[in-house]
N, C-alpha and C. Protein backbone atom coordinates (compact mmCIF):
# COMPACT_ATOMS: atom_id res chain seq x y z
N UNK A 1 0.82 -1.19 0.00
CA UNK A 1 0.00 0.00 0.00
C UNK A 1 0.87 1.26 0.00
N UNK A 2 1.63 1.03 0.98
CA UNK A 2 2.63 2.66 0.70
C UNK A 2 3.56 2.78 -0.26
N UNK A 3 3.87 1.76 -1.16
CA UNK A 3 4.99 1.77 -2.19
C UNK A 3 4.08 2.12 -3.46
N UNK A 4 2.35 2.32 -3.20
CA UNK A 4 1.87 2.84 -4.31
C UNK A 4 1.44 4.06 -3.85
N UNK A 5 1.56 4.68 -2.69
CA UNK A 5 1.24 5.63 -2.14
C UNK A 5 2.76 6.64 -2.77
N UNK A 6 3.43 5.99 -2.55
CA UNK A 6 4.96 7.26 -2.87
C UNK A 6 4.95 7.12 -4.35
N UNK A 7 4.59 5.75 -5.15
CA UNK A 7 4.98 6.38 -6.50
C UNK A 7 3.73 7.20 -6.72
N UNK A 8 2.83 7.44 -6.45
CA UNK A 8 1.26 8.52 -6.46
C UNK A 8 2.32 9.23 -6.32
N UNK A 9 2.88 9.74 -5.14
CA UNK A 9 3.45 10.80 -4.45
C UNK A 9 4.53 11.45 -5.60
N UNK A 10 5.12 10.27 -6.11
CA UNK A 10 6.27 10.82 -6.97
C UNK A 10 6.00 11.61 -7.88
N UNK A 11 4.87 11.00 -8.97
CA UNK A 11 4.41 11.59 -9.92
C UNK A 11 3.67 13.36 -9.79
N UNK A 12 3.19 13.29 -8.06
CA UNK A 12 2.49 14.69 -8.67
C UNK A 12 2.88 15.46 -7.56
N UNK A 13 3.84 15.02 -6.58
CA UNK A 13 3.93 16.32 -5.58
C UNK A 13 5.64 16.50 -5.59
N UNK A 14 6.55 15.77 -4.82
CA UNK A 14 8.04 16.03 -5.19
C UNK A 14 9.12 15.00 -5.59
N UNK A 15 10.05 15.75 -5.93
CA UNK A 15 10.95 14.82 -7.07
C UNK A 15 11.70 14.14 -5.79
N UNK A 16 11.66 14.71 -4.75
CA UNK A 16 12.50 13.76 -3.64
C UNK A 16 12.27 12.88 -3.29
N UNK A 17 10.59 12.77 -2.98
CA UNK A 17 10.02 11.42 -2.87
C UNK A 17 10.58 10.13 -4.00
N UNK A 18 10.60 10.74 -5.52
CA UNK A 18 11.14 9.29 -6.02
C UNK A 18 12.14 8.56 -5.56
N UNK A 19 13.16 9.26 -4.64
CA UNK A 19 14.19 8.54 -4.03
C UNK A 19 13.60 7.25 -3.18
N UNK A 20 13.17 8.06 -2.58
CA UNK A 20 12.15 6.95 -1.26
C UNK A 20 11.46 5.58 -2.26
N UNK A 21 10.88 6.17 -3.22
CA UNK A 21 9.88 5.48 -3.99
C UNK A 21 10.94 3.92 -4.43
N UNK A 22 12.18 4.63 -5.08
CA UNK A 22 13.23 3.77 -5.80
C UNK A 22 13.71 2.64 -5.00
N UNK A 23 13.60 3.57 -3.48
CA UNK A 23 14.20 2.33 -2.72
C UNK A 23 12.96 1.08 -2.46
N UNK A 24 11.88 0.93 -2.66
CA UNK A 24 10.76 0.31 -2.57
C UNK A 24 10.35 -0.52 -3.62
N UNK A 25 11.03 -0.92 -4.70
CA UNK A 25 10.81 -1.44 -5.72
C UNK A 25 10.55 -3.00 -4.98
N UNK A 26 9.22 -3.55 -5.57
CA UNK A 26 9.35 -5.54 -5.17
C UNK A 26 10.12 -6.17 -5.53
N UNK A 27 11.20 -5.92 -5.89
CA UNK A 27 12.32 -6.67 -6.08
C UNK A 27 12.99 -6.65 -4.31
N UNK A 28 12.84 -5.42 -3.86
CA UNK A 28 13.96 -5.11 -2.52
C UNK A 28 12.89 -5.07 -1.45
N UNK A 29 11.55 -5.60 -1.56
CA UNK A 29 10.55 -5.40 -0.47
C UNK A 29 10.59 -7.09 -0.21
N UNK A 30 10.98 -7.38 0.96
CA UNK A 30 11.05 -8.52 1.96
C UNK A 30 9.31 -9.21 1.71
N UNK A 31 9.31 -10.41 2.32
CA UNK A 31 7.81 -10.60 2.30
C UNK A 31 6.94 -10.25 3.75
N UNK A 32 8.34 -9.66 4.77
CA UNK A 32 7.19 -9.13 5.69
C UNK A 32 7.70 -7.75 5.78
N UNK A 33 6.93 -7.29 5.85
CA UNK A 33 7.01 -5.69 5.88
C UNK A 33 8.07 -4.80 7.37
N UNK A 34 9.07 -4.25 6.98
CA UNK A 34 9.93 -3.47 8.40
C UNK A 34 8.67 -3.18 9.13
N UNK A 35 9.44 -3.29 10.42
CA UNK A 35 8.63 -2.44 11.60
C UNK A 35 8.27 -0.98 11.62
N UNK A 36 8.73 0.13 10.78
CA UNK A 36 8.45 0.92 10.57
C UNK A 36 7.27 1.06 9.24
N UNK A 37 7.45 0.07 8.67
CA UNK A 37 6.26 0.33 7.64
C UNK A 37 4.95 -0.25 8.46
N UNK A 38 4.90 -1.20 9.16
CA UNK A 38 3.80 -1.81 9.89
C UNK A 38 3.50 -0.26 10.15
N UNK A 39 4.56 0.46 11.22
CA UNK A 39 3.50 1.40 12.34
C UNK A 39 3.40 2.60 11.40
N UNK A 40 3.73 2.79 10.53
CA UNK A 40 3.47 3.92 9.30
C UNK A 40 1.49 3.08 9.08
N UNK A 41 1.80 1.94 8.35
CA UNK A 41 0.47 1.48 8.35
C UNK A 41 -0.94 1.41 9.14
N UNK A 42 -0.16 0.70 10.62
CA UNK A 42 -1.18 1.46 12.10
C UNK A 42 -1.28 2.20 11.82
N UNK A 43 -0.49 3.03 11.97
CA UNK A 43 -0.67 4.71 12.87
C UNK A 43 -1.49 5.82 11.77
N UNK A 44 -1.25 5.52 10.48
CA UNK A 44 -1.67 6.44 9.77
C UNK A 44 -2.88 6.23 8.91
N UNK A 45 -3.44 7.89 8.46
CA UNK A 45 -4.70 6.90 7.29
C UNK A 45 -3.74 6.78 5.68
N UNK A 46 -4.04 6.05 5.09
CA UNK A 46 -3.63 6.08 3.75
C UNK A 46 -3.08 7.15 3.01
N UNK A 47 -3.86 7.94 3.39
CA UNK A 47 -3.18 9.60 2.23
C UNK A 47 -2.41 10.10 3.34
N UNK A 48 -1.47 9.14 4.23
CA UNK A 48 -0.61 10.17 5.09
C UNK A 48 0.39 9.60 5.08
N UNK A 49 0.24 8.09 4.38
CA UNK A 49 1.36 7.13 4.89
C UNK A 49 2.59 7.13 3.99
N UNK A 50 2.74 8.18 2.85
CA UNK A 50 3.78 8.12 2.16
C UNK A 50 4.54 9.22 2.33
N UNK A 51 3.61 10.39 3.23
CA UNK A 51 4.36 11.46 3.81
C UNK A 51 4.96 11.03 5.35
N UNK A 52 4.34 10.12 5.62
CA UNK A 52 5.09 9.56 6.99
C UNK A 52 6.39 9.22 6.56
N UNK A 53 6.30 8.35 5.56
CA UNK A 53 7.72 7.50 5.09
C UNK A 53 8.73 8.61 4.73
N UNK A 54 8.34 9.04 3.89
CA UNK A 54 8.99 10.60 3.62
C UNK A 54 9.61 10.86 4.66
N UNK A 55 8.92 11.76 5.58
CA UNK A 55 10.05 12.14 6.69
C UNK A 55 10.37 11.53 7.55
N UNK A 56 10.17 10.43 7.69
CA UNK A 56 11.38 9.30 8.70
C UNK A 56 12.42 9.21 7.66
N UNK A 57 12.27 8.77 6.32
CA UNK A 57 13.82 9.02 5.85
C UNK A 57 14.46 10.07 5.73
N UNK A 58 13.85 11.42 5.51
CA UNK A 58 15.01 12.19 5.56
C UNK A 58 15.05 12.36 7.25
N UNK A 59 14.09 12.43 8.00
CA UNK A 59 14.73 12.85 9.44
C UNK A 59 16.03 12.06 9.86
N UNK A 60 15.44 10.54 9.67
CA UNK A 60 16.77 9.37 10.37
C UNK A 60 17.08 8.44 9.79
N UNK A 61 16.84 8.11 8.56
CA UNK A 61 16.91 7.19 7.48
C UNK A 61 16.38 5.93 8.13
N UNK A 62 15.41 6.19 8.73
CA UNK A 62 14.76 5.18 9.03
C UNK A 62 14.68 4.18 10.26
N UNK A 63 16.18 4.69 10.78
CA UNK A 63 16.56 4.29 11.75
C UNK A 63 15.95 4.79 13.16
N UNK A 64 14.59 4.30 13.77
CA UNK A 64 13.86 4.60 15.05
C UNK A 64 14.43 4.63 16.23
N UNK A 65 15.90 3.94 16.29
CA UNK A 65 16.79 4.33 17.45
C UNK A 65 17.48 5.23 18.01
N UNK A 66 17.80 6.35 16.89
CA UNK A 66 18.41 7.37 17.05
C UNK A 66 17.83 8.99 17.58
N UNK A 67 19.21 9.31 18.22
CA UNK A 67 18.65 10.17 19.66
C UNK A 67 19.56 11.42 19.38
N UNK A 68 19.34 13.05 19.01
CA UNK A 68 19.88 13.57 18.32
C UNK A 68 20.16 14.92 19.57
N UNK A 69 21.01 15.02 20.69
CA UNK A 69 21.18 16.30 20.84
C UNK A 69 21.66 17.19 20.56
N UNK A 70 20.94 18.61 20.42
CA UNK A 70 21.78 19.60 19.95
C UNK A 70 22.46 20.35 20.46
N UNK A 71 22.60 21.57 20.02
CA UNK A 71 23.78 22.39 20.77
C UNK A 71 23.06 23.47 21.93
N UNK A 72 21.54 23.21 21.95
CA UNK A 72 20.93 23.67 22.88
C UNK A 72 20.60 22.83 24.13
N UNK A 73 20.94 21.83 23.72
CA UNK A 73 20.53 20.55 24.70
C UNK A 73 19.95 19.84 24.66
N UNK A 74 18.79 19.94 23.50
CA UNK A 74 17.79 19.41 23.55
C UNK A 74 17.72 18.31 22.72
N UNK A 75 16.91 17.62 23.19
CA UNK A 75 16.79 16.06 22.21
C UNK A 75 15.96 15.79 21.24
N UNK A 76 16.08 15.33 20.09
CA UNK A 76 15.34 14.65 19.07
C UNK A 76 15.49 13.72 18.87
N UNK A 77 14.42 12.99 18.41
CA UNK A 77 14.60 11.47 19.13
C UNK A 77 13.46 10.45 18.07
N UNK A 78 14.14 9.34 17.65
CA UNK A 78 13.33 8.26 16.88
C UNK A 78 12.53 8.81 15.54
N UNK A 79 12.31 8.02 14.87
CA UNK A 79 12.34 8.09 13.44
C UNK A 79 11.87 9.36 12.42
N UNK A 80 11.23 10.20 13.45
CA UNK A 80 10.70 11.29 12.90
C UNK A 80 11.25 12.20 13.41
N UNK A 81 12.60 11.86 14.77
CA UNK A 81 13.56 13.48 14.91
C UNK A 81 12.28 13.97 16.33
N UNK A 82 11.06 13.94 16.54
CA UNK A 82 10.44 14.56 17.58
C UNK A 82 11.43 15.28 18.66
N UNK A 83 11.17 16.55 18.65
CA UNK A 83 11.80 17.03 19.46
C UNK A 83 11.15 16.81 20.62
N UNK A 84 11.81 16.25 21.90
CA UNK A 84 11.35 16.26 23.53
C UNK A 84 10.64 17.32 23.99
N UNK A 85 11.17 18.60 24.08
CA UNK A 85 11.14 19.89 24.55
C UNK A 85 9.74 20.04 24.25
N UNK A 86 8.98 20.17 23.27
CA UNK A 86 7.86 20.62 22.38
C UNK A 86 6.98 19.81 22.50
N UNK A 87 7.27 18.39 22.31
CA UNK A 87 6.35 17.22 21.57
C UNK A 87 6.02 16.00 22.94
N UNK A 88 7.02 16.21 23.88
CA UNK A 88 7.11 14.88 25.26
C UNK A 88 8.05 14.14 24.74
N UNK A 89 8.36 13.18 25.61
CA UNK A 89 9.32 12.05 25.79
C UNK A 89 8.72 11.72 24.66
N UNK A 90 9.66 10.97 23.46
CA UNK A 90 9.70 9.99 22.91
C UNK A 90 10.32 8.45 23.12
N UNK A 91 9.10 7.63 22.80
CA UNK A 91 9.38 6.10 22.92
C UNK A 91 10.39 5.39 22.51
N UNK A 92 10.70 4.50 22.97
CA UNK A 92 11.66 3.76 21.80
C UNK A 92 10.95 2.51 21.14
N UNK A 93 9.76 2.40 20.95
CA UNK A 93 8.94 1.42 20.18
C UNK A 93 8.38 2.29 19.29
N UNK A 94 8.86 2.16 18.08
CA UNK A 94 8.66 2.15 16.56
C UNK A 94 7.14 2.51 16.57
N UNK A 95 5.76 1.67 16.95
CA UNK A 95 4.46 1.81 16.96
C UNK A 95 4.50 3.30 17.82
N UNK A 96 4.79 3.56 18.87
CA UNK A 96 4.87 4.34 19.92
C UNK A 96 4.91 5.80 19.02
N UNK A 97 5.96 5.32 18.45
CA UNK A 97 6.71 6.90 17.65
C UNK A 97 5.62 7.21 16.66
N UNK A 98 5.25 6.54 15.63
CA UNK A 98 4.40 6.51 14.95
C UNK A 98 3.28 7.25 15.00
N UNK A 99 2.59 6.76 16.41
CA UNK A 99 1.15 7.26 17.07
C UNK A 99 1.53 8.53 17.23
N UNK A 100 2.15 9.19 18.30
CA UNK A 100 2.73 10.02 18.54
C UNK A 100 3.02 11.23 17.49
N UNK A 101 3.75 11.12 16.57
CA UNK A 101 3.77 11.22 15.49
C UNK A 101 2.22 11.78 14.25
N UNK A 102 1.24 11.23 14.73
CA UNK A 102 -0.25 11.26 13.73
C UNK A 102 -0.44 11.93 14.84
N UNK A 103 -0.72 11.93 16.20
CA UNK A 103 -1.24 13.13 17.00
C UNK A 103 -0.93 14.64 16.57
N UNK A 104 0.34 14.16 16.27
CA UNK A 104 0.85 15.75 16.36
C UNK A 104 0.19 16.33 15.27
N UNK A 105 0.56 15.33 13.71
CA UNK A 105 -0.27 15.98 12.62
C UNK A 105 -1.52 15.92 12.59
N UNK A 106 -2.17 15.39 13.20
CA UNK A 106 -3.75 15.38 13.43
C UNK A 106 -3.76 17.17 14.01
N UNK A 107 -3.10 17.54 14.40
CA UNK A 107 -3.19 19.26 15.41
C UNK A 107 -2.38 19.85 14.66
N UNK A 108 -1.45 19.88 14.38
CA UNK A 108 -0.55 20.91 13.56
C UNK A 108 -0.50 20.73 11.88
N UNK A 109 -0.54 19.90 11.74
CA UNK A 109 0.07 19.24 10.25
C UNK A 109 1.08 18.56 9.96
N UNK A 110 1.80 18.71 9.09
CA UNK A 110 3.44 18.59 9.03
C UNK A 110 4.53 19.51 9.18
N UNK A 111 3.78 20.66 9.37
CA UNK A 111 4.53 22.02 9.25
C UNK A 111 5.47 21.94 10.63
N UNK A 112 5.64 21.26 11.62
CA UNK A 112 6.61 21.37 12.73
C UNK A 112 8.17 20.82 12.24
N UNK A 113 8.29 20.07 10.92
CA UNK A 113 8.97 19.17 10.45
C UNK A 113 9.52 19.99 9.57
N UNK A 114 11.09 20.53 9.97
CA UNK A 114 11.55 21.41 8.94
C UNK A 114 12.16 20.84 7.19
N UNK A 115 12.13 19.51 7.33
CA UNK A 115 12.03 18.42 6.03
C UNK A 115 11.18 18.28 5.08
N UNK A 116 9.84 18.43 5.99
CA UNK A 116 8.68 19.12 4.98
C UNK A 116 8.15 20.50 4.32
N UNK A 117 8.45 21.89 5.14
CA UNK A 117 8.62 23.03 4.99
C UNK A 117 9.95 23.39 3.91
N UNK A 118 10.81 22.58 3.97
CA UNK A 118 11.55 22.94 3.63
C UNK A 118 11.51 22.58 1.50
N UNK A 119 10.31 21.72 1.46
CA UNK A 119 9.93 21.42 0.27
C UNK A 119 8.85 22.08 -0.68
């Protein structure tokens, strides 16, 4: 479902997404789906789930473990970068981040995500 969601995505909104898209070809898609595509799948409705994917790769390439402080102190944290300060503790379960994650855009949008603004 989301590997037809990003090539949708490719064709009519940005050329960056085809990156994402390229890496998704069924040749390189496993027969069970990463843990991050599951909770992209939970967590989101359909017309959100290829902008989810989107910015977990550029935030952390995907990688939900990673914990980013800056030079202010502050932490960003798991696959979408959530900043602590702003957003609460982030989880370290993949589903966790996810949810978390659709709350926020359920209230703000994507606009907190300087990866998306920045497109």
């Amino acid at each position: 479902m989301i590997g037809v969601i990003l090539k949708l995505l490719c064709a009519s909104l940005l050329s960056s997404i085809c990156l994402v898209s390229a890496l998704w070809t069924p040749a390189l898609v496993s027969a069970e789906p990463s843990p991050l595509i599951q909770a992209i799948e939970q967590a989101f409705p359909p017309e959100q789930q290829g902008m989810a994917m989107y910015i977990a790769m550029r935030e952390s390439r995907g990688d939900c473990s990673i914990r980013i402080i800056d030079t202010n102190n502050e932490i960003s944290a798991g696959c979408w970068q959530v900043q602590a300060v702003w957003w609460g503790e982030v989880s370290e379960d993949v589903n966790e981040q996810a949810h978390q994650v659709w709350l926020i855009v359920q209230e703000h949008g994507w606009e907190p995500w300087t990866t998306y603004r920045e497109n």
